[in-house]
PDB file of N, CA and C in Angstrom:
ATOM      1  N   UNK A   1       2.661 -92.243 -49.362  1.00  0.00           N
ATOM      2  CA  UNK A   1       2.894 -92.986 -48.147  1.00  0.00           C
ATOM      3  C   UNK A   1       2.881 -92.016 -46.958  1.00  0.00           C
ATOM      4  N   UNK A   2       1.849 -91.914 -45.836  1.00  0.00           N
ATOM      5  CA  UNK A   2       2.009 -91.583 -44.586  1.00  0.00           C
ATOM      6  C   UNK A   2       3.415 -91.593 -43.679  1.00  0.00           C
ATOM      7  N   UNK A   3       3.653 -90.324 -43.780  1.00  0.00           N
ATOM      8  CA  UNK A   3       5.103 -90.698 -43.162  1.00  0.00           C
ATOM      9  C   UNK A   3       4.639 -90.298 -41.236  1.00  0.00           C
ATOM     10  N   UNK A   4       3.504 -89.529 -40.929  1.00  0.00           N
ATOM     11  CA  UNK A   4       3.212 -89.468 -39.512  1.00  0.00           C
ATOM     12  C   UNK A   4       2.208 -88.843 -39.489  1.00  0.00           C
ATOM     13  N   UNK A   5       0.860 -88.614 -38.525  1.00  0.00           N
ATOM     14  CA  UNK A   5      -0.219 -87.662 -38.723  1.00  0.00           C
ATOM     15  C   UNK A   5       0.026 -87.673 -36.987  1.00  0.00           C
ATOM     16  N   UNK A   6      -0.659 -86.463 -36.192  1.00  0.00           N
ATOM     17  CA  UNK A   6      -0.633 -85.895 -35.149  1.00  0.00           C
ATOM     18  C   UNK A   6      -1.832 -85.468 -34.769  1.00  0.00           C
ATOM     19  N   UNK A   7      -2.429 -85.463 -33.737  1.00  0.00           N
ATOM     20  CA  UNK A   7      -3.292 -84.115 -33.337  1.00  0.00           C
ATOM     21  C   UNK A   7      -2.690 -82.816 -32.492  1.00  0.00           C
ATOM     22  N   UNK A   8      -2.333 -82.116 -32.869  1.00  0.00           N
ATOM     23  CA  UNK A   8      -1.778 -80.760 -32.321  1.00  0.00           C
ATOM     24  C   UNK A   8      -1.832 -80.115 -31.152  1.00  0.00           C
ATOM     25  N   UNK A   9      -1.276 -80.030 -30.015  1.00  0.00           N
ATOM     26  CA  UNK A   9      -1.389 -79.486 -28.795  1.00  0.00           C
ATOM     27  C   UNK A   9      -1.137 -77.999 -28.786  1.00  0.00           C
ATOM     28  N   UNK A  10      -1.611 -77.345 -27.918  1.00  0.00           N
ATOM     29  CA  UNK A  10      -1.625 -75.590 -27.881  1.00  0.00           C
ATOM     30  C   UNK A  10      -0.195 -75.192 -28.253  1.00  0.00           C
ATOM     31  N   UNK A  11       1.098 -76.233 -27.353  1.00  0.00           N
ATOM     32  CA  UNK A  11       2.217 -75.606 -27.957  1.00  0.00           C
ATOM     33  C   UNK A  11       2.813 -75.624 -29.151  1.00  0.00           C
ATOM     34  N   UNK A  12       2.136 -76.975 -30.051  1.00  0.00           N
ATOM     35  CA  UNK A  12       2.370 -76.946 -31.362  1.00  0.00           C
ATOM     36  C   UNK A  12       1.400 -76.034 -32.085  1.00  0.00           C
ATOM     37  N   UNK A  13       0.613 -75.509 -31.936  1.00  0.00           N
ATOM     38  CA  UNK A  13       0.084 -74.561 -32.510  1.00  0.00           C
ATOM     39  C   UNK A  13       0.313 -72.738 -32.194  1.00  0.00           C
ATOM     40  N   UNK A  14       1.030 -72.833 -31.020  1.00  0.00           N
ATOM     41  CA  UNK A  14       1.247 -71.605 -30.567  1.00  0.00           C
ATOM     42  C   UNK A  14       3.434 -71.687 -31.013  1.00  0.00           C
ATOM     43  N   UNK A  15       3.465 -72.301 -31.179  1.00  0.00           N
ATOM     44  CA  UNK A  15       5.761 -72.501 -31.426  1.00  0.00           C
ATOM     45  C   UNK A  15       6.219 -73.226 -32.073  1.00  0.00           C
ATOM     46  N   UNK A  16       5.872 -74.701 -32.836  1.00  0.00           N
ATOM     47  CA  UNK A  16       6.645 -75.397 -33.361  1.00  0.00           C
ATOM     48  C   UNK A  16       5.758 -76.610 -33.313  1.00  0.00           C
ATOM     49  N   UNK A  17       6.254 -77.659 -33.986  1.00  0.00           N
ATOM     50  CA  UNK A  17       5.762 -78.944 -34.095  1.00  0.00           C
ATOM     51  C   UNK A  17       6.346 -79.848 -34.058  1.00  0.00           C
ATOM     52  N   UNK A  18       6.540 -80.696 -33.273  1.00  0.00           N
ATOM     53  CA  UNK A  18       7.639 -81.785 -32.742  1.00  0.00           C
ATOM     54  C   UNK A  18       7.263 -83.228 -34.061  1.00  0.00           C
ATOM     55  N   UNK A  19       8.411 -83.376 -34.031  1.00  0.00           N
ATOM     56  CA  UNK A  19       8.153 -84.867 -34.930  1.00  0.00           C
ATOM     57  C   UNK A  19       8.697 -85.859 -34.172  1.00  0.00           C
ATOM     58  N   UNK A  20       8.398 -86.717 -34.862  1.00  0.00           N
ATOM     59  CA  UNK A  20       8.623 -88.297 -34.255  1.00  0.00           C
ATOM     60  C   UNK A  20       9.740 -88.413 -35.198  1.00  0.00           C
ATOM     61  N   UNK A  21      10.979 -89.308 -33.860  1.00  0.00           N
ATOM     62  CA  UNK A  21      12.503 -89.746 -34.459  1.00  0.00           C
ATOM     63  C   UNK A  21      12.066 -90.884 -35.412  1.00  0.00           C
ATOM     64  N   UNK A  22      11.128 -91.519 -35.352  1.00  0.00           N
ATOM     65  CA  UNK A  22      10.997 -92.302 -36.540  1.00  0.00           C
ATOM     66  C   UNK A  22      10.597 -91.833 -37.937  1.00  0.00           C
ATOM     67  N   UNK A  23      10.349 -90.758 -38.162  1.00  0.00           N
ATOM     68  CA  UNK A  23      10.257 -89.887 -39.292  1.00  0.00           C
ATOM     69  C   UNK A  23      11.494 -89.901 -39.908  1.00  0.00           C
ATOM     70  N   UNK A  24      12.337 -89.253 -39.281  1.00  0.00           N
ATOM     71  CA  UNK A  24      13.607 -89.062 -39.513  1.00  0.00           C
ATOM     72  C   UNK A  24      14.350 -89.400 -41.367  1.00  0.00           C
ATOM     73  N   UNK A  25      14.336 -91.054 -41.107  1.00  0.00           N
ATOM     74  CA  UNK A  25      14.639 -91.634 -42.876  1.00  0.00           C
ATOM     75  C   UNK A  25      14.086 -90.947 -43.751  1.00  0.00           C
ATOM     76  N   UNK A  26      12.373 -90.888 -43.532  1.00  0.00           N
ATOM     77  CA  UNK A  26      11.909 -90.122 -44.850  1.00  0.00           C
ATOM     78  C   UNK A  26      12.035 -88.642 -45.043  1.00  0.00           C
ATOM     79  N   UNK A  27      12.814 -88.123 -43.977  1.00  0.00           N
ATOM     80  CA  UNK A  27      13.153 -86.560 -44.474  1.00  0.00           C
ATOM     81  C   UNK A  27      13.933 -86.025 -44.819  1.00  0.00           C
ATOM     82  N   UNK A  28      14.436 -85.332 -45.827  1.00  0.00           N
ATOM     83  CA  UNK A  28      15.941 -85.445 -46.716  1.00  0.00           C
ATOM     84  C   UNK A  28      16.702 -85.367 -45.372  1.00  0.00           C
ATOM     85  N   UNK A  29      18.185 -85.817 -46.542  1.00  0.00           N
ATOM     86  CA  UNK A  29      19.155 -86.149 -45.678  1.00  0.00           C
ATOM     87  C   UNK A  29      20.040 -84.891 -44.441  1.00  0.00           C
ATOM     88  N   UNK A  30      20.033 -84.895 -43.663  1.00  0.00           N
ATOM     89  CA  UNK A  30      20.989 -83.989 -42.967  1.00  0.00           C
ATOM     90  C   UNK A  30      22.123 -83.735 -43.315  1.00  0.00           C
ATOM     91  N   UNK A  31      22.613 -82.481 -43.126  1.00  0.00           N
ATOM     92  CA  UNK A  31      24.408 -82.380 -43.821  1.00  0.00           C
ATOM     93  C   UNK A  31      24.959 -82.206 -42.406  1.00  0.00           C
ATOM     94  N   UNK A  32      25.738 -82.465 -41.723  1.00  0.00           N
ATOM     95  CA  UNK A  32      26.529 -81.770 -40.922  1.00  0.00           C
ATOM     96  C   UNK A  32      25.541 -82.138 -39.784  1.00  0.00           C
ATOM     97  N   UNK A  33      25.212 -81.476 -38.571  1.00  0.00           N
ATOM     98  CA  UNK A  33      24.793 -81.625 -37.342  1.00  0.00           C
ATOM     99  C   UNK A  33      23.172 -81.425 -37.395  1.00  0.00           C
ATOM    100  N   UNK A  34      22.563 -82.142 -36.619  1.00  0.00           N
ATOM    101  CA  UNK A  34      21.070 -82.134 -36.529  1.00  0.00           C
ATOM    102  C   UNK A  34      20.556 -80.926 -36.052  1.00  0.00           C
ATOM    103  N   UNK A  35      21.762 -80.141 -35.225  1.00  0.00           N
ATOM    104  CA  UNK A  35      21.673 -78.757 -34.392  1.00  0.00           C
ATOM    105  C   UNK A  35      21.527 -77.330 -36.076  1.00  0.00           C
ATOM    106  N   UNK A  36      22.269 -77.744 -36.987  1.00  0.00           N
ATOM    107  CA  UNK A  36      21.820 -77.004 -38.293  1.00  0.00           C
ATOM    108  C   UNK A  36      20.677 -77.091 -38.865  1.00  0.00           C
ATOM    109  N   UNK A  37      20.405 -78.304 -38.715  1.00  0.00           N
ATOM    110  CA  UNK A  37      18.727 -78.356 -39.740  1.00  0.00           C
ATOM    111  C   UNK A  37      19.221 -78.805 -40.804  1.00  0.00           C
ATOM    112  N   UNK A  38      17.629 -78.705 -41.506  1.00  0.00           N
ATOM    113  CA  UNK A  38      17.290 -78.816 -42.987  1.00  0.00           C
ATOM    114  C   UNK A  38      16.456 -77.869 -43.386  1.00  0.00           C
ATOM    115  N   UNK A  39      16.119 -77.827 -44.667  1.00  0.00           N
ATOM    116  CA  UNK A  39      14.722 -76.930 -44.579  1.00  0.00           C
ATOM    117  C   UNK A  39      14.350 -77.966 -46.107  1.00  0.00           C
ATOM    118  N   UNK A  40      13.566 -78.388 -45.869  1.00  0.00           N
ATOM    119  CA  UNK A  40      12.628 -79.196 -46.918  1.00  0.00           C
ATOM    120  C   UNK A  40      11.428 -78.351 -47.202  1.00  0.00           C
ATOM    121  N   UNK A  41      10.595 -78.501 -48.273  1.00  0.00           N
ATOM    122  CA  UNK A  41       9.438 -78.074 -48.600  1.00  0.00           C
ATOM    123  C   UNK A  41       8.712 -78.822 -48.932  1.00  0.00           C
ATOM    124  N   UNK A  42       7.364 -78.788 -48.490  1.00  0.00           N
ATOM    125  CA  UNK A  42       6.079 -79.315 -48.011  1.00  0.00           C
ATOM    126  C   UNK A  42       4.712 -78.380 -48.757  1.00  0.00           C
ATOM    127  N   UNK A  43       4.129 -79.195 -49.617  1.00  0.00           N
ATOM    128  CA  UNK A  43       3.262 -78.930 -50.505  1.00  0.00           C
ATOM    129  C   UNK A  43       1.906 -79.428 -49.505  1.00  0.00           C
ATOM    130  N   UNK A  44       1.007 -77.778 -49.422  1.00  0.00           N
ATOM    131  CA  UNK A  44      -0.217 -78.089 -48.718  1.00  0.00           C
ATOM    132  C   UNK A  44      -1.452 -78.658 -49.965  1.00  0.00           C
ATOM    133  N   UNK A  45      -2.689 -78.576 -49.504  1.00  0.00           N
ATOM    134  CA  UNK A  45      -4.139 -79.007 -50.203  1.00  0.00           C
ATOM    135  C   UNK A  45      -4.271 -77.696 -51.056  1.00  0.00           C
ATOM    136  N   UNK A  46      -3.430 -77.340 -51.438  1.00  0.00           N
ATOM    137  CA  UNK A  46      -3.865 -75.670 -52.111  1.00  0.00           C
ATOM    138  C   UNK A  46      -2.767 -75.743 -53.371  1.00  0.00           C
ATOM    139  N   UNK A  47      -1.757 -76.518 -52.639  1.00  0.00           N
ATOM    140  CA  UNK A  47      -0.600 -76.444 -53.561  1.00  0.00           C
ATOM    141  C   UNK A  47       0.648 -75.147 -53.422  1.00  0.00           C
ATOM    142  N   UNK A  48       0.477 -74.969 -52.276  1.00  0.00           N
ATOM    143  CA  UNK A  48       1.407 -73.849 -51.194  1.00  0.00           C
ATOM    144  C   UNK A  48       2.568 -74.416 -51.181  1.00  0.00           C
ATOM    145  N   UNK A  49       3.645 -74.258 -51.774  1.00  0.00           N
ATOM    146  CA  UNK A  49       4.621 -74.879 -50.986  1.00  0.00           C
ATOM    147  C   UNK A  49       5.406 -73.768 -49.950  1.00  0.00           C
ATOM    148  N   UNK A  50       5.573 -74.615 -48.775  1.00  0.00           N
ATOM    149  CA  UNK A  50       6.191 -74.510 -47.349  1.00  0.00           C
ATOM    150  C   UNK A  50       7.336 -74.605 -47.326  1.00  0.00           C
ATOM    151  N   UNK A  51       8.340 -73.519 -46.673  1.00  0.00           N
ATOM    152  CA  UNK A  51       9.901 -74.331 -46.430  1.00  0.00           C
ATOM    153  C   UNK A  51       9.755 -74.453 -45.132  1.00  0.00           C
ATOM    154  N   UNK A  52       9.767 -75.375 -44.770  1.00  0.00           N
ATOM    155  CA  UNK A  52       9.656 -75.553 -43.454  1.00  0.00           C
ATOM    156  C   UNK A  52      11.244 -75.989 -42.896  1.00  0.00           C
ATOM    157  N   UNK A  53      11.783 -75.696 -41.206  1.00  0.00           N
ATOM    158  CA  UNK A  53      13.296 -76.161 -41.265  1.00  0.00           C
ATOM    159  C   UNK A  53      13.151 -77.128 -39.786  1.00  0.00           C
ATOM    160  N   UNK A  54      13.750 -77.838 -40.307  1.00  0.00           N
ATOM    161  CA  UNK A  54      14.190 -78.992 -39.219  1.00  0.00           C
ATOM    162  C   UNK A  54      15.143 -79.214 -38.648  1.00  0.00           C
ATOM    163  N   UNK A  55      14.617 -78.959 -37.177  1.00  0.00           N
ATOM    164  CA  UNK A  55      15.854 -79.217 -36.359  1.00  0.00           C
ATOM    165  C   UNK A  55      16.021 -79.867 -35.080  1.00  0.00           C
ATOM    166  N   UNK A  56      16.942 -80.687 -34.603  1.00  0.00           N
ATOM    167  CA  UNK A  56      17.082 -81.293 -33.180  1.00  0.00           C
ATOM    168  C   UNK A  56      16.946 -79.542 -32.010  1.00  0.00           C
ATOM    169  N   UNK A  57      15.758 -80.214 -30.974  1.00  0.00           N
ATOM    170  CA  UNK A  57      15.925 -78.988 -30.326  1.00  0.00           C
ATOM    171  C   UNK A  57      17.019 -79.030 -29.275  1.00  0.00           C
ATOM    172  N   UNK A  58      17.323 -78.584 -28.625  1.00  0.00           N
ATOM    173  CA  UNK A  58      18.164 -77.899 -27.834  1.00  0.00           C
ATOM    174  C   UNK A  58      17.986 -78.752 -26.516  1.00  0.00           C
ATOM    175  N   UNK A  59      19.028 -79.982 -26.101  1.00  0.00           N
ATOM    176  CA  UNK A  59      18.668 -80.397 -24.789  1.00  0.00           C
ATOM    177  C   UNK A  59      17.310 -81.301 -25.048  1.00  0.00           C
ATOM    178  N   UNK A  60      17.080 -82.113 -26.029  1.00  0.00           N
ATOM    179  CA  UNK A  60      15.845 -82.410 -26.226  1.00  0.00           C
ATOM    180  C   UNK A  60      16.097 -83.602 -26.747  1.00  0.00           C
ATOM    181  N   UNK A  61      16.505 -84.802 -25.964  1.00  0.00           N
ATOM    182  CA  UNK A  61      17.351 -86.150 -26.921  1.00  0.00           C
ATOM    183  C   UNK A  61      15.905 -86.915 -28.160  1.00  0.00           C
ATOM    184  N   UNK A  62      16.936 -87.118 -28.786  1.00  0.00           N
ATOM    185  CA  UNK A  62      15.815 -87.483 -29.563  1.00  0.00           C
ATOM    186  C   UNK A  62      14.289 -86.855 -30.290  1.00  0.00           C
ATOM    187  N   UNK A  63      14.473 -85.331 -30.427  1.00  0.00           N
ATOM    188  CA  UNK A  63      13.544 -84.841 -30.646  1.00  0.00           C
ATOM    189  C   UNK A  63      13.799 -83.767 -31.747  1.00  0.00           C
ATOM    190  N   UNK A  64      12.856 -83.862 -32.903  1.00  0.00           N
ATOM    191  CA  UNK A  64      13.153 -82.828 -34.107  1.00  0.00           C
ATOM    192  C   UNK A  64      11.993 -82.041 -34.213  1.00  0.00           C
ATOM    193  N   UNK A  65      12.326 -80.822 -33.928  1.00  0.00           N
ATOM    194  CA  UNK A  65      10.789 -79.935 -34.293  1.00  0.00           C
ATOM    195  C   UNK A  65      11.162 -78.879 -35.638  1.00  0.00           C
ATOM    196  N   UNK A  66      10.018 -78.714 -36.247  1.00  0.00           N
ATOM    197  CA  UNK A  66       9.477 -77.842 -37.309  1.00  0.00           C
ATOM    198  C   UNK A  66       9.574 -76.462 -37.115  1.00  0.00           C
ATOM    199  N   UNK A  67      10.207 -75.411 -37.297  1.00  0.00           N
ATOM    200  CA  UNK A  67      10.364 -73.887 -36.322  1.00  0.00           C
ATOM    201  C   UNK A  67       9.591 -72.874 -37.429  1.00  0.00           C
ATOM    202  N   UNK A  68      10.504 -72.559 -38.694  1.00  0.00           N
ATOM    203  CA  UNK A  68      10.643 -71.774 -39.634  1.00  0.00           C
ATOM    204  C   UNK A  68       9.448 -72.004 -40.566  1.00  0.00           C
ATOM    205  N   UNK A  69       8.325 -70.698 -40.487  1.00  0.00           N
ATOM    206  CA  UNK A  69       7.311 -71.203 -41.671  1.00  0.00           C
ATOM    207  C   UNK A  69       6.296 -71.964 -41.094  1.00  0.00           C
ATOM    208  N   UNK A  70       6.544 -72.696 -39.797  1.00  0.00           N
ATOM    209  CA  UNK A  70       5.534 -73.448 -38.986  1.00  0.00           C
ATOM    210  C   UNK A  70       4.021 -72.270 -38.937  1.00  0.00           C
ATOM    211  N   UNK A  71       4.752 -71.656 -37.844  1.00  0.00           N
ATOM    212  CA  UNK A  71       3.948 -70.373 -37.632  1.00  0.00           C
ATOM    213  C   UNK A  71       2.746 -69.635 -38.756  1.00  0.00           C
ATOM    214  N   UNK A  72       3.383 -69.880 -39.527  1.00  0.00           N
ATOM    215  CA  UNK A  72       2.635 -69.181 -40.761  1.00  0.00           C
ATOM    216  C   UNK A  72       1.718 -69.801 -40.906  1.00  0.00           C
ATOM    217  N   UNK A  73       2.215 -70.703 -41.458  1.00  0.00           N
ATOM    218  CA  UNK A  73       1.316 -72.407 -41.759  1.00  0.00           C
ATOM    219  C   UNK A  73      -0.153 -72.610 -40.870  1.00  0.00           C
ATOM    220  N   UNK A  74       0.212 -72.741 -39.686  1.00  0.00           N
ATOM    221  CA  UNK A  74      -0.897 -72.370 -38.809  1.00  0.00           C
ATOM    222  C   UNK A  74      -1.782 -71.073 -38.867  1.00  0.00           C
ATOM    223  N   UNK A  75      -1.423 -70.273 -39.089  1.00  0.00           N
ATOM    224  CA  UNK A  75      -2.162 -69.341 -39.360  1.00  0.00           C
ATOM    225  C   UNK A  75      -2.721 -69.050 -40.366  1.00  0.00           C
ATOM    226  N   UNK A  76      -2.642 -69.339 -41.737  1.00  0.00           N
ATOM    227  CA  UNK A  76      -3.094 -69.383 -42.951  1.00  0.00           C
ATOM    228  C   UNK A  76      -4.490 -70.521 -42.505  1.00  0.00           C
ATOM    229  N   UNK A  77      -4.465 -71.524 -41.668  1.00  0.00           N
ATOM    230  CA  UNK A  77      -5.072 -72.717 -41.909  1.00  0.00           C
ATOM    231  C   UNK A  77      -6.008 -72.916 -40.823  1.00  0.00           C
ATOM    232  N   UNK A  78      -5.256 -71.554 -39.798  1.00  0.00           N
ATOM    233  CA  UNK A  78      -6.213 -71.122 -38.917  1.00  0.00           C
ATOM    234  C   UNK A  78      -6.645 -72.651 -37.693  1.00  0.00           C
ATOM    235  N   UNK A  79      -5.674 -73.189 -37.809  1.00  0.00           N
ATOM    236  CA  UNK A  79      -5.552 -74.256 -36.742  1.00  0.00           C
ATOM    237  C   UNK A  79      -5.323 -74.280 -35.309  1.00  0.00           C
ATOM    238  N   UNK A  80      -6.104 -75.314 -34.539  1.00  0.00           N
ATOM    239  CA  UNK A  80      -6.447 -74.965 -33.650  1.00  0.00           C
ATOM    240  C   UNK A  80      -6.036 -76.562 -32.564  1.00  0.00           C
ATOM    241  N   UNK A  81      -5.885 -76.535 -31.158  1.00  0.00           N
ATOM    242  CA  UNK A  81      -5.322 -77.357 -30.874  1.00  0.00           C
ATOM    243  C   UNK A  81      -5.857 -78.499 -30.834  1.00  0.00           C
ATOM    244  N   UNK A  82      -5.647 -80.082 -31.428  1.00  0.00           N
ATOM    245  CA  UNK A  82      -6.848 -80.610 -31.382  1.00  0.00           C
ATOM    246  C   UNK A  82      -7.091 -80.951 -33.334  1.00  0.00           C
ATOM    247  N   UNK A  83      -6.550 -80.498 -33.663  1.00  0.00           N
ATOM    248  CA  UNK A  83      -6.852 -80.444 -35.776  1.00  0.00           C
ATOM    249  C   UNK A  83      -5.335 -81.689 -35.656  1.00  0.00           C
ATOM    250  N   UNK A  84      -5.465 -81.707 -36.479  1.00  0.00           N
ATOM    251  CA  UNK A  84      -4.574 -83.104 -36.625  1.00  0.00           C
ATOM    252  C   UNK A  84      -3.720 -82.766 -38.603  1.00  0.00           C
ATOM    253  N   UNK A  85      -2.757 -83.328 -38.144  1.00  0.00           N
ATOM    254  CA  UNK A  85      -1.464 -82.741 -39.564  1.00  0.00           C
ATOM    255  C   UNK A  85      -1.162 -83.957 -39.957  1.00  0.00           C
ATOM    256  N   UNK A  86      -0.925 -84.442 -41.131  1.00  0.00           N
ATOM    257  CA  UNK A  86      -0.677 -85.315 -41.618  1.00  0.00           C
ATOM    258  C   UNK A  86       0.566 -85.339 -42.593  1.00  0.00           C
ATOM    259  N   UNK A  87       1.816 -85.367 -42.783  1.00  0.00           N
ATOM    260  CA  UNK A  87       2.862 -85.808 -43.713  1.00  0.00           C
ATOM    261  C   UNK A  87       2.720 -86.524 -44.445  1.00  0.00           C
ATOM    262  N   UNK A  88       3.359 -86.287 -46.066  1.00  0.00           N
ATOM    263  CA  UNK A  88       2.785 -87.500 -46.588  1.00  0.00           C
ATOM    264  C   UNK A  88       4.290 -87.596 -47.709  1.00  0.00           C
ATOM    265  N   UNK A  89       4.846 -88.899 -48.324  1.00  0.00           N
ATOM    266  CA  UNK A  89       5.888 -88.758 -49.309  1.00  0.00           C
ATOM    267  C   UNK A  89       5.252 -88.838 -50.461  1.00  0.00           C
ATOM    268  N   UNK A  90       4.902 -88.120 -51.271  1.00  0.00           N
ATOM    269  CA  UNK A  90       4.536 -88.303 -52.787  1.00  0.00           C
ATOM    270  C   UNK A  90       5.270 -88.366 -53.735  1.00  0.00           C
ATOM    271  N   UNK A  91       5.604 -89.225 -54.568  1.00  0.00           N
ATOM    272  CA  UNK A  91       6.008 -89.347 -55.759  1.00  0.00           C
ATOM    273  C   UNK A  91       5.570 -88.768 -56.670  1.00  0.00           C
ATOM    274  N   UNK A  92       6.104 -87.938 -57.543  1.00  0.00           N
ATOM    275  CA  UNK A  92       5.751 -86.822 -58.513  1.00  0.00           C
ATOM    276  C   UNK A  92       6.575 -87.224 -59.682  1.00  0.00           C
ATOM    277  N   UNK A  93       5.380 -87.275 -60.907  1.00  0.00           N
ATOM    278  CA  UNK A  93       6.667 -87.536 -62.035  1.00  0.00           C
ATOM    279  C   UNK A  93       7.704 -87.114 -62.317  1.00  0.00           C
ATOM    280  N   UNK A  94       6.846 -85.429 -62.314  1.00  0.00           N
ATOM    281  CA  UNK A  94       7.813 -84.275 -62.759  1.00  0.00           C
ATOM    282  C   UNK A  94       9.521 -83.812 -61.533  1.00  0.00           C
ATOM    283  N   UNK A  95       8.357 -83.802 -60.365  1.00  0.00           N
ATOM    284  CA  UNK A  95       9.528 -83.430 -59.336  1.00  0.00           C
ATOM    285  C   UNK A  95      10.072 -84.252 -58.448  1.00  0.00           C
ATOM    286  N   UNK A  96       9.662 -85.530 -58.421  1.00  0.00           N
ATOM    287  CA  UNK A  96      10.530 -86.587 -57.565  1.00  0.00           C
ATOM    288  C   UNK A  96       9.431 -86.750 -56.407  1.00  0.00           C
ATOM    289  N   UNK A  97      10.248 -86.969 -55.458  1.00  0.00           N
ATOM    290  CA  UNK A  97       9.423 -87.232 -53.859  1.00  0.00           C
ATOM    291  C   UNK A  97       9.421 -85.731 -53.633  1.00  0.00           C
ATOM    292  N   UNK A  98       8.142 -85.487 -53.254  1.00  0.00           N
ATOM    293  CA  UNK A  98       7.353 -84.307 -52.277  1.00  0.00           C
ATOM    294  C   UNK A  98       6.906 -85.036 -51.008  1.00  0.00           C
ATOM    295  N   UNK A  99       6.863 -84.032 -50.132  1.00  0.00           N
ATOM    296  CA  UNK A  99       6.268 -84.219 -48.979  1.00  0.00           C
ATOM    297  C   UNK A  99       4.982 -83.020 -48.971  1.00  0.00           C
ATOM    298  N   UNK A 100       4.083 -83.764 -48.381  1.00  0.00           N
ATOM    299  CA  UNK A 100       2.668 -82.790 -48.256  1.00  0.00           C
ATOM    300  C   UNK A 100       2.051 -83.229 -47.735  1.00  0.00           C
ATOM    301  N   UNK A 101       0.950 -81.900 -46.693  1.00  0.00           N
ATOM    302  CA  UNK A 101       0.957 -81.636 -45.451  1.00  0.00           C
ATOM    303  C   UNK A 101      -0.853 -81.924 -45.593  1.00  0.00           C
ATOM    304  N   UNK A 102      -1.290 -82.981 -45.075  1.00  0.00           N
ATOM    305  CA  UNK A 102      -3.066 -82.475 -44.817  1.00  0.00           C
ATOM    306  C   UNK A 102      -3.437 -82.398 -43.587  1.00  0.00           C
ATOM    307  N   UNK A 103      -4.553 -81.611 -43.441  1.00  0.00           N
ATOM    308  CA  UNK A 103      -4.734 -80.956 -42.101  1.00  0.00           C
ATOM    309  C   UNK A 103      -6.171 -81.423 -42.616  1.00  0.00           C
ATOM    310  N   UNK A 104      -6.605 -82.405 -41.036  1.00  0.00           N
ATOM    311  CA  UNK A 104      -7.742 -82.466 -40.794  1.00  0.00           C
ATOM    312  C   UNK A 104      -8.820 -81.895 -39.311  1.00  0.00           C
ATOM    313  N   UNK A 105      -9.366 -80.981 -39.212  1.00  0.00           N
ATOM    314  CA  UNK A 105     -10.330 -80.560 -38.162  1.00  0.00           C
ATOM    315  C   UNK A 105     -10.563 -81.471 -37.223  1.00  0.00           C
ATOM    316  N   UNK A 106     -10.328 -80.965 -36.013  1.00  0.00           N
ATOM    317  CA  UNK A 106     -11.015 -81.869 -35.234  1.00  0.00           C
ATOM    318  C   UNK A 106     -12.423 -82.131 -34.916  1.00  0.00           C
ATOM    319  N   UNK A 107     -12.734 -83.095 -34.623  1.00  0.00           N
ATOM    320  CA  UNK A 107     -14.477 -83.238 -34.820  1.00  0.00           C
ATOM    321  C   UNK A 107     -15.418 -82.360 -33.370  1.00  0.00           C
ATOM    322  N   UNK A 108     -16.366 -82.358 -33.955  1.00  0.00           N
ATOM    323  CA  UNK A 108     -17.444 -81.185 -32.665  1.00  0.00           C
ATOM    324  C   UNK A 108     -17.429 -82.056 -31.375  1.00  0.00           C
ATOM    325  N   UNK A 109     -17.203 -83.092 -31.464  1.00  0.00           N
ATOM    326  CA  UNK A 109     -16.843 -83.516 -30.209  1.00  0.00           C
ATOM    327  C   UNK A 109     -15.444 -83.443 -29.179  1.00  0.00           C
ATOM    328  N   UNK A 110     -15.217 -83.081 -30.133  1.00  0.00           N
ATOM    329  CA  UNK A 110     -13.639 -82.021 -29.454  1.00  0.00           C
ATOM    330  C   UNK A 110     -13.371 -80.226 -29.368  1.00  0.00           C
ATOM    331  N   UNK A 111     -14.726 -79.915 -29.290  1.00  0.00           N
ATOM    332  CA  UNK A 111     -14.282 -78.674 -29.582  1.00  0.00           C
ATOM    333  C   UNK A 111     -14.210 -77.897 -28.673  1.00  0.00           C
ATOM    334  N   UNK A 112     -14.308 -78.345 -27.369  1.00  0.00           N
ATOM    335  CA  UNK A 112     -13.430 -77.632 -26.253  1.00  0.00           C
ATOM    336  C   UNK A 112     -11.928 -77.463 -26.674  1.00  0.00           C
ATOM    337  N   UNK A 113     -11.529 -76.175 -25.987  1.00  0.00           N
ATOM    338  CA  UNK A 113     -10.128 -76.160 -25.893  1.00  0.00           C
ATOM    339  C   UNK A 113      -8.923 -77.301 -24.988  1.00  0.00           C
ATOM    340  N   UNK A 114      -8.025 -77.764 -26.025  1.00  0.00           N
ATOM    341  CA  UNK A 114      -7.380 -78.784 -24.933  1.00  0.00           C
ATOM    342  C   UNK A 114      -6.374 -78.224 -24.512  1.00  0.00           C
TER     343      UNK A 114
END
C-alpha cells in the first residue's frame, strides 16, 4: 500500500525530506514527544535497509521530516531535484510490515534544474 510518493525539491535533496501529516498512522508508533523521533527502517529496490529518523521539525506545525540516513540515501541513488520517492507498507511473511522506498527519475522533460 502507497503510503505517499513526492517529487523532490533541491532542499529535499540537499537536507531532509518533509512528509505529509497524513502519513503519520502508517509510521510506527511514537514514544514520548514528536520532538524525539523515531527511527524506522526502510527497505530500498536493492534490498538496503535504511534507518531513517523521524522527526517534528522545530517551529514547523504540523510537519515531520526524514534527517538521519536521508543524506546518504540520496547519494547512493544519486538523486536529483525533480526524481520522485515513493513509501510503500509491505507485508512480509517473515518480518511483518516493512516500509520501502522507490525512487523514480524524473522524465527528460524535466531535466532542467528546478
Amino acid at each position: 500500500m502507497q503510503l505517499f510518493a513526492r517529487a523532490l525539491t533541491r532542499i529535499e535533496v540537499e537536507r531532509r525530506l518533509i512528509l505529509p501529516i497524513d502519513c503519520l498512522p502508517a509510521l510506527p508508533r511514537f514514544e514520548g514527544s514528536y520532538e524525539n523521533g523515531i527511527t524506522f527502517q526502510v527497505m530500498d529496490d536493492v534490498e538496503i535497509l535504511w534507518n531513517f529518523r523521524c522527526k517534528k521539525r522545530n517551529g514547523a506545525a504540523d510537519r515531520l521530516a526524514i534527517e538521519t540516513d536521508w543524506i546518504q540515501f540520496v547519494n547512493s541513488k544519486k538523486l536529483r531535484s525533480g526524481d520522485i520517492v515513493a513509501f510503500y507498507n509491505d507485508d512480509d511473511r517473515v518480518s511483518g510490515t516493512l516500509c520501502k522506498i522507490e525512487v523514480k527519475r524524473r522524465t527528460s522533460i524535466y531535466n532542467k534544474e528546478l
